[in-house]
Protein backbone atom coordinates (compact mmCIF):
# COMPACT_ATOMS: atom_id res chain seq x y z
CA UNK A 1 -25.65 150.84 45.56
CA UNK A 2 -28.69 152.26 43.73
CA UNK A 3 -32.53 152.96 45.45
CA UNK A 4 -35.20 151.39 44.05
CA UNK A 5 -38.01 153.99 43.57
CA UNK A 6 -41.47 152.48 44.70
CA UNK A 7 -43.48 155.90 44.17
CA UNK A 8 -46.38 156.00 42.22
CA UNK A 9 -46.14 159.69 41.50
CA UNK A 10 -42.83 161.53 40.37
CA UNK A 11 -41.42 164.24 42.76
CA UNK A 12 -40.81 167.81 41.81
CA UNK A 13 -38.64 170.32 43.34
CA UNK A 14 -41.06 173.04 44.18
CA UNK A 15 -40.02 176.79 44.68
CA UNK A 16 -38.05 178.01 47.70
CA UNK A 17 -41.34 180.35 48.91
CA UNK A 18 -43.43 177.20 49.52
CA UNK A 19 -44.18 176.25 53.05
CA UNK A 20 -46.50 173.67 55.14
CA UNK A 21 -47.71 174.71 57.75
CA UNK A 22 -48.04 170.07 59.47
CA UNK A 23 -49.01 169.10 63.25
CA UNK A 24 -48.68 165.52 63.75
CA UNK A 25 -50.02 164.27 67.79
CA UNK A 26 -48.54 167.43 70.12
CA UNK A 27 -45.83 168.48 67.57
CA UNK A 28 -46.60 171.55 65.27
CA UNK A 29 -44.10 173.33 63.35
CA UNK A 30 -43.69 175.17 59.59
CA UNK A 31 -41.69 173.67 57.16
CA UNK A 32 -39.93 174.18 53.67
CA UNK A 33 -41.07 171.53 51.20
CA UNK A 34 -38.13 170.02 49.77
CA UNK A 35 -39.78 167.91 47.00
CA UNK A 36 -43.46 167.22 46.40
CA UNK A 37 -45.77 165.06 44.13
CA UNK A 38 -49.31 163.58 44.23
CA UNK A 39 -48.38 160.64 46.71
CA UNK A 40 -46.70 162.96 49.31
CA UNK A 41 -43.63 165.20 49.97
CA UNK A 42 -40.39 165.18 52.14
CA UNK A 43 -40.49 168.12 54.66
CA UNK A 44 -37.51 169.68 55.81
CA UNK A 45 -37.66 169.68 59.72
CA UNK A 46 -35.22 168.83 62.68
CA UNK A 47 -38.70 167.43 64.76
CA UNK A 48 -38.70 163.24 65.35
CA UNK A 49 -41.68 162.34 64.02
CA UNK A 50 -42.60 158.54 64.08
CA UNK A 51 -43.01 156.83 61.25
CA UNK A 52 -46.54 155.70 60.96
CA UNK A 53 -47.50 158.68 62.54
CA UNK A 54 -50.78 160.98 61.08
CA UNK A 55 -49.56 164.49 59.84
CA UNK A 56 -52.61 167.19 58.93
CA UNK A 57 -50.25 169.34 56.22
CA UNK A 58 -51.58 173.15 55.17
CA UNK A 59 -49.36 173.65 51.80
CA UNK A 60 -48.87 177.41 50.71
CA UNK A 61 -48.34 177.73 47.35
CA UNK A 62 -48.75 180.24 44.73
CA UNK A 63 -51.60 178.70 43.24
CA UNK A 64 -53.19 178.60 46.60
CA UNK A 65 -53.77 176.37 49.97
CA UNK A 66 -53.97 173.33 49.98
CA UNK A 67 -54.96 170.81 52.60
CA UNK A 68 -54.34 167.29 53.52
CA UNK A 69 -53.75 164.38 55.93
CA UNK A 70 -50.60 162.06 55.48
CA UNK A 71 -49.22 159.36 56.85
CA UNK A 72 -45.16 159.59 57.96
CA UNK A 73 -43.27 157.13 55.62
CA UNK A 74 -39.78 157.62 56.81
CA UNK A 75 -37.34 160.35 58.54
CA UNK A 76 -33.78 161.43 58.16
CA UNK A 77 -32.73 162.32 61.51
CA UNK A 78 -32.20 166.33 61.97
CA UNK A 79 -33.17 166.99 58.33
CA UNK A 80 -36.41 165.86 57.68
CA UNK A 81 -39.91 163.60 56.93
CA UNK A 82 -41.10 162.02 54.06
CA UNK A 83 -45.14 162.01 54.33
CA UNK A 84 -47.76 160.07 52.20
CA UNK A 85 -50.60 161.83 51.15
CA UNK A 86 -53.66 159.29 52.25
CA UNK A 87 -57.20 161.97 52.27
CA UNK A 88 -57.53 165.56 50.69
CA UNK A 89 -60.85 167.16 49.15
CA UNK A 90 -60.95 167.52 45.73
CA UNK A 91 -60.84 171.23 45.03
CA UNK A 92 -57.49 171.10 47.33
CA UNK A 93 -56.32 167.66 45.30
CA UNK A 94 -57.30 169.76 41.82
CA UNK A 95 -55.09 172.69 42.99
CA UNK A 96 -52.43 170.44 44.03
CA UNK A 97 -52.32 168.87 40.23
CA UNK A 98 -52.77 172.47 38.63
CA UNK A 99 -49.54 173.36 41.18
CA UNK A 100 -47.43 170.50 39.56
CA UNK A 101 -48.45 171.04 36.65
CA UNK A 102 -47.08 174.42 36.30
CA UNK A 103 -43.96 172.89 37.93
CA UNK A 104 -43.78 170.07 35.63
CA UNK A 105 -40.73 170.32 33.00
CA UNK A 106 -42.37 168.83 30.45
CA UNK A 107 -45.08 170.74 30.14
CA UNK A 108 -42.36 173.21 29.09
């Protein structure tokens, strides 16, 4: 059975050294980034968040910080969260696009 993808934005696979530092309601914790694109990224975490539920994210990545406020869109149980990107200020949302597109294979 395939998966439809319904994302607006492609994912990339970002280095191993970047983290987010999320909080979502009473729950804080730091996370590896698994995959990330301009609509969102999956977070690797063992934490139950609710989907629904409003995540602040503070992304460290070589290029710099970068902060935003997503929206959880689904969770794996005991791996992880996949959170929509729904506000960020535009000199974090221009260093998130500089980010991916260093990342970016075709800009090989």
């Amino acid at each position: 059975m395939s998966v439809i993808e319904n994302r607006q934005f492609p994912r990339l696979k970002p280095p191993k050294t970047v983290l987010a530092a999320w909080r979502s309601g009473m729950q804080r914790d730091v996370s590896y980034v698994e995959s990330i694109g301009l609509g969102g990224l999956f977070l690797r975490t063992k934490k139950k968040v609710a989907i629904r539920s409003l995540v602040q994210i503070l992304l460290d990545m070589p290029l710099g910080q970068v902060r935003g406020r997503g929206v959880v869109r689904r969770h794996q149980d005991h791996y992880g969260i996949a959170v929509q990107f729904i506000a960020m200020d535009p000199e974090d949302r221009g260093r998130l696009v500089r980010q991916l597109r260093e990342l970016s294979p075709s800009e090989a």
